[in-house]
C-alpha atoms as a PDB file:
ATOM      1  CA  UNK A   1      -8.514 -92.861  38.713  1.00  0.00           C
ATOM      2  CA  UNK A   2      -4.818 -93.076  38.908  1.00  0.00           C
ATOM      3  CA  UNK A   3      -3.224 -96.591  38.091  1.00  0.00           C
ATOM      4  CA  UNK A   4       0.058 -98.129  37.318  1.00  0.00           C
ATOM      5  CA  UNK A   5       0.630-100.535  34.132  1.00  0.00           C
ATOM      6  CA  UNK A   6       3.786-102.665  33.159  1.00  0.00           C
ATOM      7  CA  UNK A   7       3.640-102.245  29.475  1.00  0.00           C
ATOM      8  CA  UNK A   8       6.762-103.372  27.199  1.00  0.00           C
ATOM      9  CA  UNK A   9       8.980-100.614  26.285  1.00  0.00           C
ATOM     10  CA  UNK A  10       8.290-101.133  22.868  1.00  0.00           C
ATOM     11  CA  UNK A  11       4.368-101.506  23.071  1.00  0.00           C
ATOM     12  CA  UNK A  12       4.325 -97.867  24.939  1.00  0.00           C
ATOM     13  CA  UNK A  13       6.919 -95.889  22.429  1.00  0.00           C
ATOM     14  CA  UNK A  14       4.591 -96.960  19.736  1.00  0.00           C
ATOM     15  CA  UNK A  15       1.992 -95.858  22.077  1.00  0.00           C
ATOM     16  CA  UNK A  16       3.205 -92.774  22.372  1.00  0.00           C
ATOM     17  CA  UNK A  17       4.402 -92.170  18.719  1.00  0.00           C
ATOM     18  CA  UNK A  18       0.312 -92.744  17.774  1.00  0.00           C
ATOM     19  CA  UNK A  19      -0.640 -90.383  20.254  1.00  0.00           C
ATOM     20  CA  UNK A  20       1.486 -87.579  19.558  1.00  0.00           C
ATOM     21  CA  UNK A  21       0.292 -88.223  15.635  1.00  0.00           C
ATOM     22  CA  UNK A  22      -3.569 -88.125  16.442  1.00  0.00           C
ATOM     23  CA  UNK A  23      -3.120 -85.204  18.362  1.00  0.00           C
ATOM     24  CA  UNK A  24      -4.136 -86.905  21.615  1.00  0.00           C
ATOM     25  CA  UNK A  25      -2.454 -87.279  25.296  1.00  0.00           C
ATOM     26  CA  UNK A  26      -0.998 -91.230  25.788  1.00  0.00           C
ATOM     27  CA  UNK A  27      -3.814 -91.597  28.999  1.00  0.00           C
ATOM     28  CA  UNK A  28      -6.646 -90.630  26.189  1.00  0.00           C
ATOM     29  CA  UNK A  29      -5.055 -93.081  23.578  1.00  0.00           C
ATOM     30  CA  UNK A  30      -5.335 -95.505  26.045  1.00  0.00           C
ATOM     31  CA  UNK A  31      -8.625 -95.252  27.637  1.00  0.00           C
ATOM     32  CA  UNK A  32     -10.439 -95.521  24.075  1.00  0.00           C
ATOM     33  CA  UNK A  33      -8.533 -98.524  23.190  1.00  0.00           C
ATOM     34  CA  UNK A  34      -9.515-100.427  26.627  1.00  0.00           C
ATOM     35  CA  UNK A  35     -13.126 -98.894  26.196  1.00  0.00           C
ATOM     36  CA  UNK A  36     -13.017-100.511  22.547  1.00  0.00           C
ATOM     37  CA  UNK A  37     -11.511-103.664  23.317  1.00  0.00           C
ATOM     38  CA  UNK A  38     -14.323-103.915  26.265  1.00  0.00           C
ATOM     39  CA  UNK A  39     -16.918-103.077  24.137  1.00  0.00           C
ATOM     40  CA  UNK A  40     -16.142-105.980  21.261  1.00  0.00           C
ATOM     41  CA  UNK A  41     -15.663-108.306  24.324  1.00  0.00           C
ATOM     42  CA  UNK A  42     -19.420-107.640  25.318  1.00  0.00           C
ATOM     43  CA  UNK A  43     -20.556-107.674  22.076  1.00  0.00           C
ATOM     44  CA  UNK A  44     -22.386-110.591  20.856  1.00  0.00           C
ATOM     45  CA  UNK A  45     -20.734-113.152  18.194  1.00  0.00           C
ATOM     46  CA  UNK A  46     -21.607-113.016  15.077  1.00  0.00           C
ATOM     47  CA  UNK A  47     -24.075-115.916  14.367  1.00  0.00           C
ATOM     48  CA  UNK A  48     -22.387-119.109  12.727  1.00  0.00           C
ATOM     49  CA  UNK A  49     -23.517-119.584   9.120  1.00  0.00           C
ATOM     50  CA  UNK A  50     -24.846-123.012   8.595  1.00  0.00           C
ATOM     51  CA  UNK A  51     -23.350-124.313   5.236  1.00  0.00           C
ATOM     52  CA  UNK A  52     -26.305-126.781   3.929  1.00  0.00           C
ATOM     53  CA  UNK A  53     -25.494-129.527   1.281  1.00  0.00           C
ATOM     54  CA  UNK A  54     -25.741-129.633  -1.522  1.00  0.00           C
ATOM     55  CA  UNK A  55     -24.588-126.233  -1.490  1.00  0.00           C
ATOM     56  CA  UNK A  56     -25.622-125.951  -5.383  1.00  0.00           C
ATOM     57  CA  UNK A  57     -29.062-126.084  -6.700  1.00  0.00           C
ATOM     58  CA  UNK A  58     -28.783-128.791  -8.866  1.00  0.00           C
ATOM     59  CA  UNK A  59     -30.654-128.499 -12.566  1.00  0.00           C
ATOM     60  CA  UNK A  60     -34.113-129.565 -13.667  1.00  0.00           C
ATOM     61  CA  UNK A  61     -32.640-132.291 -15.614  1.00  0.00           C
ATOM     62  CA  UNK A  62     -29.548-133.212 -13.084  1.00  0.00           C
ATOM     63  CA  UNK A  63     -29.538-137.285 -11.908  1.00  0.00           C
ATOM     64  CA  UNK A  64     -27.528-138.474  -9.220  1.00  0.00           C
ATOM     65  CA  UNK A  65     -23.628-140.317 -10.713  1.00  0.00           C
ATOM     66  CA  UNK A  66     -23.530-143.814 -10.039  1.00  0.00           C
ATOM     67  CA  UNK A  67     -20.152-145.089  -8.315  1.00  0.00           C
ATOM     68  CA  UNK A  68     -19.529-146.240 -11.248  1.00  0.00           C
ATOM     69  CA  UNK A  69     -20.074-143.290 -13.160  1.00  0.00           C
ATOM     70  CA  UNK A  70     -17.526-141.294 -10.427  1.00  0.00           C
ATOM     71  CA  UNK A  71     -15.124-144.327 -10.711  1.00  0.00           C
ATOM     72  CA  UNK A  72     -14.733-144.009 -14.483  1.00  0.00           C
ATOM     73  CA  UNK A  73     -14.308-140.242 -14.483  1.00  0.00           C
ATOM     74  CA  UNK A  74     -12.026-140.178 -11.965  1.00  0.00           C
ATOM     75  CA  UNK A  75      -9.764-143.235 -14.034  1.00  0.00           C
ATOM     76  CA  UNK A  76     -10.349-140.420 -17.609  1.00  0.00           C
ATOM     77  CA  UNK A  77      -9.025-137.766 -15.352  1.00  0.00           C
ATOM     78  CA  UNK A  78      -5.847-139.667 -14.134  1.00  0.00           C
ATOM     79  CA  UNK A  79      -5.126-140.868 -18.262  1.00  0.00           C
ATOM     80  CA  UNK A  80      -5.867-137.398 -19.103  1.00  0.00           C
ATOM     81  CA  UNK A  81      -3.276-135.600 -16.820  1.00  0.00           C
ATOM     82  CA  UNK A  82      -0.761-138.428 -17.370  1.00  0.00           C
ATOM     83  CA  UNK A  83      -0.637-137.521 -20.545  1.00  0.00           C
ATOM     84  CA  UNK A  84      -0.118-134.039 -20.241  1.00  0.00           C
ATOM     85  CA  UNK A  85       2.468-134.582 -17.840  1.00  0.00           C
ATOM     86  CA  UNK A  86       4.341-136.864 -20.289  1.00  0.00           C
END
């Protein structure tokens, strides 16, 4: 079927240029790229991955940190990068 397309300038020169460089016409460069574009479009999405938490198996002897416990690390971390930025 015969048809008429308003392409940019630029988008068909490089059209062209890829053509002439697979050994191909422009109208056969064309039709495989709307045939592939149509055929992702129907293809079905990947499925989503489902990130669970925790996303670590934790070891036999691992115990939950208190607030506290996170609180006090946290105030060692600060001293300790203070001081290496001082």
């Amino acid at each position: 079927m015969r048809t008429t397309l308003d392409l940019p300038d630029d988008l068909v020169q490089s059209a062209k240029i890829a053509a002439v460089r697979r050994g191909m016409t422009l109208r056969t460069l064309v039709a495989r790229a709307v045939a592939r574009d149509l055929a992702e479009a129907d293809a079905p999405a990947p499925p989503v991955r489902r990130v669970t938490f925790p996303i670590f198996r934790p070891s036999v002897d691992a115990r939950p940190l208190t607030a506290e416990e996170v609180r006090a690390d946290e105030v060692e971390e600060d001293r300790r990068l203070g001081a290496l930025i001082a």
